[in-house]
PDB file of N, CA and C in Angstrom:
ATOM      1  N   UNK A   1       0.839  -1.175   0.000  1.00  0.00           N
ATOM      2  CA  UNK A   1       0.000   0.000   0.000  1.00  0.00           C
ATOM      3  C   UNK A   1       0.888   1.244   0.000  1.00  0.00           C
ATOM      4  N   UNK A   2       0.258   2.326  -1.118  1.00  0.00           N
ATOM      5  CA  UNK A   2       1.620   3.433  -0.590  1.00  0.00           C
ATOM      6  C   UNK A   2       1.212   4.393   0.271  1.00  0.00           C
ATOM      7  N   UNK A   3       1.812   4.941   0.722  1.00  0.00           N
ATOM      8  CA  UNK A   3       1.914   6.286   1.708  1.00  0.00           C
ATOM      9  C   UNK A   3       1.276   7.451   1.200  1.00  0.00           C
ATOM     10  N   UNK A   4       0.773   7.649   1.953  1.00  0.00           N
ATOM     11  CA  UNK A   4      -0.551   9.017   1.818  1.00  0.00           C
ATOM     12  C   UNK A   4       0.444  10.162   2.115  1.00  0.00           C
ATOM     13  N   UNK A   5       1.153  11.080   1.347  1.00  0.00           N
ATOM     14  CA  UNK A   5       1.790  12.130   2.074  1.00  0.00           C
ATOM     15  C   UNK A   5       1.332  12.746   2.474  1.00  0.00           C
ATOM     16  N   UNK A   6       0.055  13.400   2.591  1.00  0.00           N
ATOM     17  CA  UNK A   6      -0.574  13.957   2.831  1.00  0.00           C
ATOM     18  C   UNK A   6      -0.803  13.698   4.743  1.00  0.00           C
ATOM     19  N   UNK A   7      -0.959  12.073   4.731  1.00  0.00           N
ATOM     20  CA  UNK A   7      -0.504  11.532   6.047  1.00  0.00           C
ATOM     21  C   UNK A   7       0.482  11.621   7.034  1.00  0.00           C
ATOM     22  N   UNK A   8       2.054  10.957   6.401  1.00  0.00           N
ATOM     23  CA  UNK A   8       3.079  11.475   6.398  1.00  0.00           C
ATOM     24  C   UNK A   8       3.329  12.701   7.169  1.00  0.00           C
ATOM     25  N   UNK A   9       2.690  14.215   6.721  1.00  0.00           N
ATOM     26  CA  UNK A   9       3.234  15.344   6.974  1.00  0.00           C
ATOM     27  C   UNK A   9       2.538  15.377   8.068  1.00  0.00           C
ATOM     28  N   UNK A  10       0.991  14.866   8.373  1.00  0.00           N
ATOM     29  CA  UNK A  10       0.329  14.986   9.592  1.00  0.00           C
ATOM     30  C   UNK A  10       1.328  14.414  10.798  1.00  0.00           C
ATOM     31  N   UNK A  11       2.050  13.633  10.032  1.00  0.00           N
ATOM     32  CA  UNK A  11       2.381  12.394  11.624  1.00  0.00           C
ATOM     33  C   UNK A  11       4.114  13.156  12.078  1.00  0.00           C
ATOM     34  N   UNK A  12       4.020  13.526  10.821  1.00  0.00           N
ATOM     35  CA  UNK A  12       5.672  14.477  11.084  1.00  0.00           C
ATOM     36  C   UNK A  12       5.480  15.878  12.051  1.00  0.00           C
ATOM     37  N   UNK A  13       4.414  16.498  11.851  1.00  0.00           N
ATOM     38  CA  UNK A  13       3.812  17.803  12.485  1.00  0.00           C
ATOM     39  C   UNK A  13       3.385  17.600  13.685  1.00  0.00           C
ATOM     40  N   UNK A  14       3.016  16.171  13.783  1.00  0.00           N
ATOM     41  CA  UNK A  14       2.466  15.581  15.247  1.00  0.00           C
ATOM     42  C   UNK A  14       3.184  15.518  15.841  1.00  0.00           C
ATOM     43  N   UNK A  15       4.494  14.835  15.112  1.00  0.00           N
ATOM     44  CA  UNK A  15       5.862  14.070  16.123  1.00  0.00           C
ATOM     45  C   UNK A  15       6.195  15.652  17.057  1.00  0.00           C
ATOM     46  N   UNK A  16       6.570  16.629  16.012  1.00  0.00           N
ATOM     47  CA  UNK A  16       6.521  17.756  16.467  1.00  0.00           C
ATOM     48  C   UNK A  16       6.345  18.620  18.006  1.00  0.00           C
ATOM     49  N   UNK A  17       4.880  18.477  17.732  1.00  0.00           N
ATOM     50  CA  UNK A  17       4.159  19.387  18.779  1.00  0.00           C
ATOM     51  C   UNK A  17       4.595  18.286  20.151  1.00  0.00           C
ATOM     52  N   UNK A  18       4.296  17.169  20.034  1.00  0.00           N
ATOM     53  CA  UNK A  18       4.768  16.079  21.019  1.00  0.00           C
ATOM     54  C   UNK A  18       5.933  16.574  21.795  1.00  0.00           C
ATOM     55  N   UNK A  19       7.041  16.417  20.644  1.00  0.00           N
ATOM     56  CA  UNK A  19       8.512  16.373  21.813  1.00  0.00           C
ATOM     57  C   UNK A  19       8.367  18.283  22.168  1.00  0.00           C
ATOM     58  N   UNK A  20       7.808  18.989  21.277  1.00  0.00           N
ATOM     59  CA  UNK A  20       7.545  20.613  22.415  1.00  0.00           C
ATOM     60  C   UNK A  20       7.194  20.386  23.353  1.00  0.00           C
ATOM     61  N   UNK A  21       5.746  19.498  22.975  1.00  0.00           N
ATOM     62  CA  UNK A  21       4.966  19.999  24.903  1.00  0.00           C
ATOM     63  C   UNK A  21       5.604  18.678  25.326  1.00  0.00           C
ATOM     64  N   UNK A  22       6.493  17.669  25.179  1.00  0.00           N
ATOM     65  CA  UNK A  22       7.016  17.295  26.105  1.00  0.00           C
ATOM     66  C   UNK A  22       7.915  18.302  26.955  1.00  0.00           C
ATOM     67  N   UNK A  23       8.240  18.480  26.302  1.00  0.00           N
ATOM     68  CA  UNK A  23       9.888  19.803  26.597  1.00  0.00           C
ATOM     69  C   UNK A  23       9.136  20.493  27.869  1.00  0.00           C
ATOM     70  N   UNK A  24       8.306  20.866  27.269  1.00  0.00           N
ATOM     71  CA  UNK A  24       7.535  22.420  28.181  1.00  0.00           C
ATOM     72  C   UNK A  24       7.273  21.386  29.470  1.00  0.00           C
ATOM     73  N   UNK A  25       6.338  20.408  29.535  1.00  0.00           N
ATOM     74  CA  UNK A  25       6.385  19.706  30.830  1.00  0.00           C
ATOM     75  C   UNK A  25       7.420  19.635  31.945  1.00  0.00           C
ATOM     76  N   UNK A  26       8.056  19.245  30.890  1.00  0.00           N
ATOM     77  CA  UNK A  26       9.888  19.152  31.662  1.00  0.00           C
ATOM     78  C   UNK A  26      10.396  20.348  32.184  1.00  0.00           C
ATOM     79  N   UNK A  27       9.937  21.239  31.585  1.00  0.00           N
ATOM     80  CA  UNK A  27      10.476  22.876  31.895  1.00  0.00           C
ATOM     81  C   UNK A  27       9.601  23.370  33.067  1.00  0.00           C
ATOM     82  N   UNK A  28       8.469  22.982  32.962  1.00  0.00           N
ATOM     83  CA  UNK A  28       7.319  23.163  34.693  1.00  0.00           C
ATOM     84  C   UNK A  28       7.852  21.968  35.274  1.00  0.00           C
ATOM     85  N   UNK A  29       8.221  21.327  35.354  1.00  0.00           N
ATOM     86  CA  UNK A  29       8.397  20.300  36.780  1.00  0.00           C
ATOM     87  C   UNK A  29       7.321  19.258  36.715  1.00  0.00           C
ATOM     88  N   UNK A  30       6.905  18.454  35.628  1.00  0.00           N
ATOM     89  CA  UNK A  30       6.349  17.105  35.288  1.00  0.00           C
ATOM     90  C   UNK A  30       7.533  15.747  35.879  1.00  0.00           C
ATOM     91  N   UNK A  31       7.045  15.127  36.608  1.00  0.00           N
ATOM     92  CA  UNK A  31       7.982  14.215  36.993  1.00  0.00           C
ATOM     93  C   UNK A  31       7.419  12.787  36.197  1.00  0.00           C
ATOM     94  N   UNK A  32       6.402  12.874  35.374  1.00  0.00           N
ATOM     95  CA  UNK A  32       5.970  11.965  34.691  1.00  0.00           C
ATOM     96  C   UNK A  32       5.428  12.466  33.034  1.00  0.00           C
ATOM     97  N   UNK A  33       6.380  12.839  32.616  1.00  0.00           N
ATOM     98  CA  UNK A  33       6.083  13.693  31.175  1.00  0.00           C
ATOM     99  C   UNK A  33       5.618  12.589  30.035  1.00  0.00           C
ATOM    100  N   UNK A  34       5.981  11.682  30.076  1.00  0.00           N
ATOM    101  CA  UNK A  34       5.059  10.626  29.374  1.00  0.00           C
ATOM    102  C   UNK A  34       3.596  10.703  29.906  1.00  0.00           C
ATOM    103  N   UNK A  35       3.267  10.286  30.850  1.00  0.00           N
ATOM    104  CA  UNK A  35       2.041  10.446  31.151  1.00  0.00           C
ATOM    105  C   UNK A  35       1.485  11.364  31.491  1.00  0.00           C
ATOM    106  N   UNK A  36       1.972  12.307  31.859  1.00  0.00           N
ATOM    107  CA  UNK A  36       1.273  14.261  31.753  1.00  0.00           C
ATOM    108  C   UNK A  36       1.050  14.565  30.447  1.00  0.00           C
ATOM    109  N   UNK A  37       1.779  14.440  29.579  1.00  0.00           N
ATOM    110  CA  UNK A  37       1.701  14.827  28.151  1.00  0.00           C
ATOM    111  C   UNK A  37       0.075  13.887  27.817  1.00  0.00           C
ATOM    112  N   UNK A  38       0.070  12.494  28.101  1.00  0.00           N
ATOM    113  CA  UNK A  38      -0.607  11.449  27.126  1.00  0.00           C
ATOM    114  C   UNK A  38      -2.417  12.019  28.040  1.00  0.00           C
ATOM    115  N   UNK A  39      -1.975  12.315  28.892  1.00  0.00           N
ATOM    116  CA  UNK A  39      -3.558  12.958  29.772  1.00  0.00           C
ATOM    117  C   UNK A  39      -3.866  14.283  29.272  1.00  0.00           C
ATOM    118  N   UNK A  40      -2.930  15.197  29.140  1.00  0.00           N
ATOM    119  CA  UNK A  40      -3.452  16.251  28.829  1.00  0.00           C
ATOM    120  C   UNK A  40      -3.866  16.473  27.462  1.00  0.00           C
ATOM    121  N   UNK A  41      -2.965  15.843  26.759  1.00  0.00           N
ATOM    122  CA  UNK A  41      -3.236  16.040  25.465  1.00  0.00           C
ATOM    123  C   UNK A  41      -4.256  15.321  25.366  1.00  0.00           C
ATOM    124  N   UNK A  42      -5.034  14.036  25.882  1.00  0.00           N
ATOM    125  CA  UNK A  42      -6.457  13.541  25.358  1.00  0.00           C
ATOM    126  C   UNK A  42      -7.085  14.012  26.123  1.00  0.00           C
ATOM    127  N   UNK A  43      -7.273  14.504  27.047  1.00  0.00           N
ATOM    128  CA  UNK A  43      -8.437  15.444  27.682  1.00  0.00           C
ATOM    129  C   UNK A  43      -8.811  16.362  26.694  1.00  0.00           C
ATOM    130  N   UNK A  44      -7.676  17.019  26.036  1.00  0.00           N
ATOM    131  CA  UNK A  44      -7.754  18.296  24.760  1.00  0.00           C
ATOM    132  C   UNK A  44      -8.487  17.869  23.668  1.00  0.00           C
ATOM    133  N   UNK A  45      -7.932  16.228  23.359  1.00  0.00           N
ATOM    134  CA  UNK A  45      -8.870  16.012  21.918  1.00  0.00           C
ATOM    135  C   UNK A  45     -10.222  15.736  22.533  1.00  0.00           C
ATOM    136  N   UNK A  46     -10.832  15.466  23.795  1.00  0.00           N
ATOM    137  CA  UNK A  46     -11.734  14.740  24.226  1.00  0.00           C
ATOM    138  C   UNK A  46     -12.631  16.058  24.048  1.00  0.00           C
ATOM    139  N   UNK A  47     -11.978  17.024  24.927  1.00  0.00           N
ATOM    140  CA  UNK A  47     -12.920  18.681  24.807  1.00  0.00           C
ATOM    141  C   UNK A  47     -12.886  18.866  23.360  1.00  0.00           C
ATOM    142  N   UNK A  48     -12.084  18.906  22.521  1.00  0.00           N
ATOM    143  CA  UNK A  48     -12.441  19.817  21.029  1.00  0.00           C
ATOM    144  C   UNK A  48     -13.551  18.428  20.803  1.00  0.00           C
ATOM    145  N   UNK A  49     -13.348  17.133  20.850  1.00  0.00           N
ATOM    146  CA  UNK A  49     -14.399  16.409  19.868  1.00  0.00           C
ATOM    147  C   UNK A  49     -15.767  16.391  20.324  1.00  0.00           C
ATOM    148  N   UNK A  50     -15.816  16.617  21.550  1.00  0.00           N
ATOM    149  CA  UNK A  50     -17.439  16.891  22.258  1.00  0.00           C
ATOM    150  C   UNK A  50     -17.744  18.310  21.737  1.00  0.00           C
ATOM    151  N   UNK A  51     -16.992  19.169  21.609  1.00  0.00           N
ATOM    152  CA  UNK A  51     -17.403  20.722  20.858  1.00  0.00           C
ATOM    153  C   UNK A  51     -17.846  20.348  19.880  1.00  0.00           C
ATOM    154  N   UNK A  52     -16.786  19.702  19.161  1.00  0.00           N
ATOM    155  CA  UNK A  52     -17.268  19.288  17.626  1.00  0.00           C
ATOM    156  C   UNK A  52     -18.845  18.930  17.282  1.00  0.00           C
ATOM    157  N   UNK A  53     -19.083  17.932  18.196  1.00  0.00           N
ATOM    158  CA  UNK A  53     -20.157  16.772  18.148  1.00  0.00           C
ATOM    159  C   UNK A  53     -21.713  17.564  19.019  1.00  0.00           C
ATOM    160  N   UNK A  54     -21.565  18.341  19.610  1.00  0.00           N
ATOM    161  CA  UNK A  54     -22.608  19.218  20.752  1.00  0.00           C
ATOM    162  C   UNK A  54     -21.840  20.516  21.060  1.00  0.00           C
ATOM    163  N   UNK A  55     -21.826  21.143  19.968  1.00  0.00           N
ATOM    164  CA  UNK A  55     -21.675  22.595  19.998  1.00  0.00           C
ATOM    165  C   UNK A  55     -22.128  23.455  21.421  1.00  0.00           C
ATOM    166  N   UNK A  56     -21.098  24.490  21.978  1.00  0.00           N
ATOM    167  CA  UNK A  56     -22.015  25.266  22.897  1.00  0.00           C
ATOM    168  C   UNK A  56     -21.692  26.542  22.887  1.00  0.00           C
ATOM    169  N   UNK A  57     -21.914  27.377  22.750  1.00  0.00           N
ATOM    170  CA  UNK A  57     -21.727  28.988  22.371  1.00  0.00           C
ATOM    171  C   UNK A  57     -20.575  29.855  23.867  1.00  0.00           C
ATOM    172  N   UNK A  58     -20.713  28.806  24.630  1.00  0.00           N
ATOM    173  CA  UNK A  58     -20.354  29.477  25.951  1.00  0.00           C
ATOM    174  C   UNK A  58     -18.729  28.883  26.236  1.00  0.00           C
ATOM    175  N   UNK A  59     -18.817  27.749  25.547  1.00  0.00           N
ATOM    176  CA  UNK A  59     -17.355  26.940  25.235  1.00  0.00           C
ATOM    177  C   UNK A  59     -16.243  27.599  25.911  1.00  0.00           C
ATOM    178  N   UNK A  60     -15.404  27.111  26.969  1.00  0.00           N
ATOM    179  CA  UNK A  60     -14.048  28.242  27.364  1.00  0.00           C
ATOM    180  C   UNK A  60     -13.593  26.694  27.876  1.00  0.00           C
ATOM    181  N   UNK A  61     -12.411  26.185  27.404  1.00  0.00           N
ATOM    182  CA  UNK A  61     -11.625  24.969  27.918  1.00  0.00           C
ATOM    183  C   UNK A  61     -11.131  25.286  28.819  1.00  0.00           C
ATOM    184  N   UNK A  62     -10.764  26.777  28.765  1.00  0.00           N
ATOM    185  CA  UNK A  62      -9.206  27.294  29.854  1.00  0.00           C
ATOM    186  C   UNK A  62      -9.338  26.708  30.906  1.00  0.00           C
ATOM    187  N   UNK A  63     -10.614  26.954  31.997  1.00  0.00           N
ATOM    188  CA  UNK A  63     -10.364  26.787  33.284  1.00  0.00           C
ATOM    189  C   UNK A  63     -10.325  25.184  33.469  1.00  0.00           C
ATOM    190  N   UNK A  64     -10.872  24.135  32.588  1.00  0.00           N
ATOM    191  CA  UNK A  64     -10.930  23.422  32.571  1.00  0.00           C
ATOM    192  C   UNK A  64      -9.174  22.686  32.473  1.00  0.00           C
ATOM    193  N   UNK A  65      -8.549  22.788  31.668  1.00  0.00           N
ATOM    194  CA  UNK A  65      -7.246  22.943  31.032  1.00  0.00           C
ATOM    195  C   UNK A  65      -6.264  23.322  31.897  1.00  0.00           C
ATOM    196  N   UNK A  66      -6.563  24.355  32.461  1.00  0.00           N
ATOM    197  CA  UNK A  66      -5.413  24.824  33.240  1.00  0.00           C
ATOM    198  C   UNK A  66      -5.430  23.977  35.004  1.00  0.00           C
ATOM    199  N   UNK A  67      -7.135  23.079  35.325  1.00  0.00           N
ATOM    200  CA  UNK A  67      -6.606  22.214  36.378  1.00  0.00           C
ATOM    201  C   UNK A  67      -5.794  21.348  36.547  1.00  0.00           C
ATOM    202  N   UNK A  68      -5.575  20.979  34.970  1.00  0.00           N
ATOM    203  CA  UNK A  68      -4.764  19.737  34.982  1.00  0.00           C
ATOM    204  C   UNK A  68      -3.278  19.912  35.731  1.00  0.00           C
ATOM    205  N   UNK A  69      -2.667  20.831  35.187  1.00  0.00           N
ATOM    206  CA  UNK A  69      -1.285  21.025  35.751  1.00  0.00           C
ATOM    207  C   UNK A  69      -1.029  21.020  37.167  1.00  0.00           C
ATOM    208  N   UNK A  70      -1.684  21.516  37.750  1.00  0.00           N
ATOM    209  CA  UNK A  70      -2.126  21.483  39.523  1.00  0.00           C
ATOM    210  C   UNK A  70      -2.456  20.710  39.564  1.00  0.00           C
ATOM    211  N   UNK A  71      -3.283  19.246  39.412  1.00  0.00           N
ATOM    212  CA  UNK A  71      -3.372  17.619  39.588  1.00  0.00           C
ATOM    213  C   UNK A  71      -2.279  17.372  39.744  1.00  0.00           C
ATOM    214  N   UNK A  72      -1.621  17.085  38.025  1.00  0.00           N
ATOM    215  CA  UNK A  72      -0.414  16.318  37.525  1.00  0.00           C
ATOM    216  C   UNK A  72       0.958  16.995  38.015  1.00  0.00           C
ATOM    217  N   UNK A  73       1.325  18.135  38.153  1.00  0.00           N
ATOM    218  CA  UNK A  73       2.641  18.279  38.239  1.00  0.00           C
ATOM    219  C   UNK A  73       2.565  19.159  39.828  1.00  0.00           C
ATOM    220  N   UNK A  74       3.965  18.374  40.249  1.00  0.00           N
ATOM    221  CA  UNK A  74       3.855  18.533  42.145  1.00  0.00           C
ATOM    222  C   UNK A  74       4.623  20.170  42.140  1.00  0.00           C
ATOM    223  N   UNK A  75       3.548  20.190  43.492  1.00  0.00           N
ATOM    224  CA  UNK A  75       3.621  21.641  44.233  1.00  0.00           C
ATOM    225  C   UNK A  75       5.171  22.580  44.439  1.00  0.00           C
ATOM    226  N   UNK A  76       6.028  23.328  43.805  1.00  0.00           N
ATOM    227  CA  UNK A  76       7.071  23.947  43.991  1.00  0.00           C
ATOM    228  C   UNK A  76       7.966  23.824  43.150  1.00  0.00           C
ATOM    229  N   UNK A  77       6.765  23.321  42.077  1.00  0.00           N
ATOM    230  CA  UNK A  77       7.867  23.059  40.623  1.00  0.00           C
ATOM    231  C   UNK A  77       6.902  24.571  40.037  1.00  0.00           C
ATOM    232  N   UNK A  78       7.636  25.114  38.221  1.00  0.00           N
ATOM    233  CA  UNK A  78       7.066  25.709  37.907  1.00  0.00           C
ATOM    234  C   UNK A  78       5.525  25.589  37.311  1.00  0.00           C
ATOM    235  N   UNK A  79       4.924  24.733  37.783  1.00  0.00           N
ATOM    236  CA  UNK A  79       3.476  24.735  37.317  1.00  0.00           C
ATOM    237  C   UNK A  79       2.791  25.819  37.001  1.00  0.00           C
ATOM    238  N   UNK A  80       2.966  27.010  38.140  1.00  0.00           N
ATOM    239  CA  UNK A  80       2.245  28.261  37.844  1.00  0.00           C
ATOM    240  C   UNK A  80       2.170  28.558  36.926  1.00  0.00           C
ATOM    241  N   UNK A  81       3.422  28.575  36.176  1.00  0.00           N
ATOM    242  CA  UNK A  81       3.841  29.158  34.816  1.00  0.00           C
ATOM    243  C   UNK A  81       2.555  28.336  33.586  1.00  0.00           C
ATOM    244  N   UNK A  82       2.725  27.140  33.805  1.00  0.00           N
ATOM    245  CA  UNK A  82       1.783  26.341  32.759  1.00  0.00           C
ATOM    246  C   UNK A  82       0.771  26.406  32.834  1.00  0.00           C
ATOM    247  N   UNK A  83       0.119  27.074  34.606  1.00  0.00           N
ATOM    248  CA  UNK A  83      -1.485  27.444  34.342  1.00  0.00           C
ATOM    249  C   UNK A  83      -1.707  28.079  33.824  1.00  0.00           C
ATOM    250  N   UNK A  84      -0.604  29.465  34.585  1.00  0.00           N
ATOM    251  CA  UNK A  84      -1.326  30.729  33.964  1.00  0.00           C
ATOM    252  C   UNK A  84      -0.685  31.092  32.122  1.00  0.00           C
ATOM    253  N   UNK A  85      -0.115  30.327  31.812  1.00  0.00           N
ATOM    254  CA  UNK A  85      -0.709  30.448  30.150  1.00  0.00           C
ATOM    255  C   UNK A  85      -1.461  30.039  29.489  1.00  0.00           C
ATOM    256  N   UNK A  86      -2.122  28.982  30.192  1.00  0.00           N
ATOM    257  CA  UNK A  86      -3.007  28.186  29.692  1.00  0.00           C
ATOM    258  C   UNK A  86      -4.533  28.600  30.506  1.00  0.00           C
ATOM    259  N   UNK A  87      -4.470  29.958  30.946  1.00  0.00           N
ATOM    260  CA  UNK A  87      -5.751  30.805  31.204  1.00  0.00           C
ATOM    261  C   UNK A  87      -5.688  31.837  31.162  1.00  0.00           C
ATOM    262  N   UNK A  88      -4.658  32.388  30.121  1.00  0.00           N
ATOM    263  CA  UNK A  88      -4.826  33.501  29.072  1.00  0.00           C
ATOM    264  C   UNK A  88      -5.065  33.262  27.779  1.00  0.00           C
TER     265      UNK A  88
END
């Protein structure tokens, strides 16, 4: 079967954003950046695909988004930093 480039460039752009927001984890104080990354990022597709699927006019992920980091990454690392960009 051949290769969809079109595919290809998706999975290359993906690899991408991956090892960033791995990085950035690492840079707030994630002591589990495999699995901080693999939660946050499907919580993200989970919120855009329920938008997708049941639209709501009032839609704001942020506050939602920005609990995660305060769960996942421990107290006196830079977390602050990853909330508060991620609720502006």
């Amino acid at each position: 079967m051949r290769a969809c480039p079109r595919r290809q460039q998706l999975g290359s752009t993906g690899a991408r954003v991956n090892a960033w927001f791995a990085t950035w984890l690492r840079v707030v104080g994630s002591t589990d950046v495999e699995r901080d990354a693999n939660l946050i990022m499907n919580y993200w597709t989970g919120l855009v695909l329920h938008e997708l699927a049941i639209p709501d006019p009032e839609f704001d992920p942020r506050p939602r988004l920005a609990a995660l980091p305060d769960t996942l990454i421990p107290a006196g690392s830079s977390r602050e930093a990853l909330s508060s960009n991620l609720s502006h």
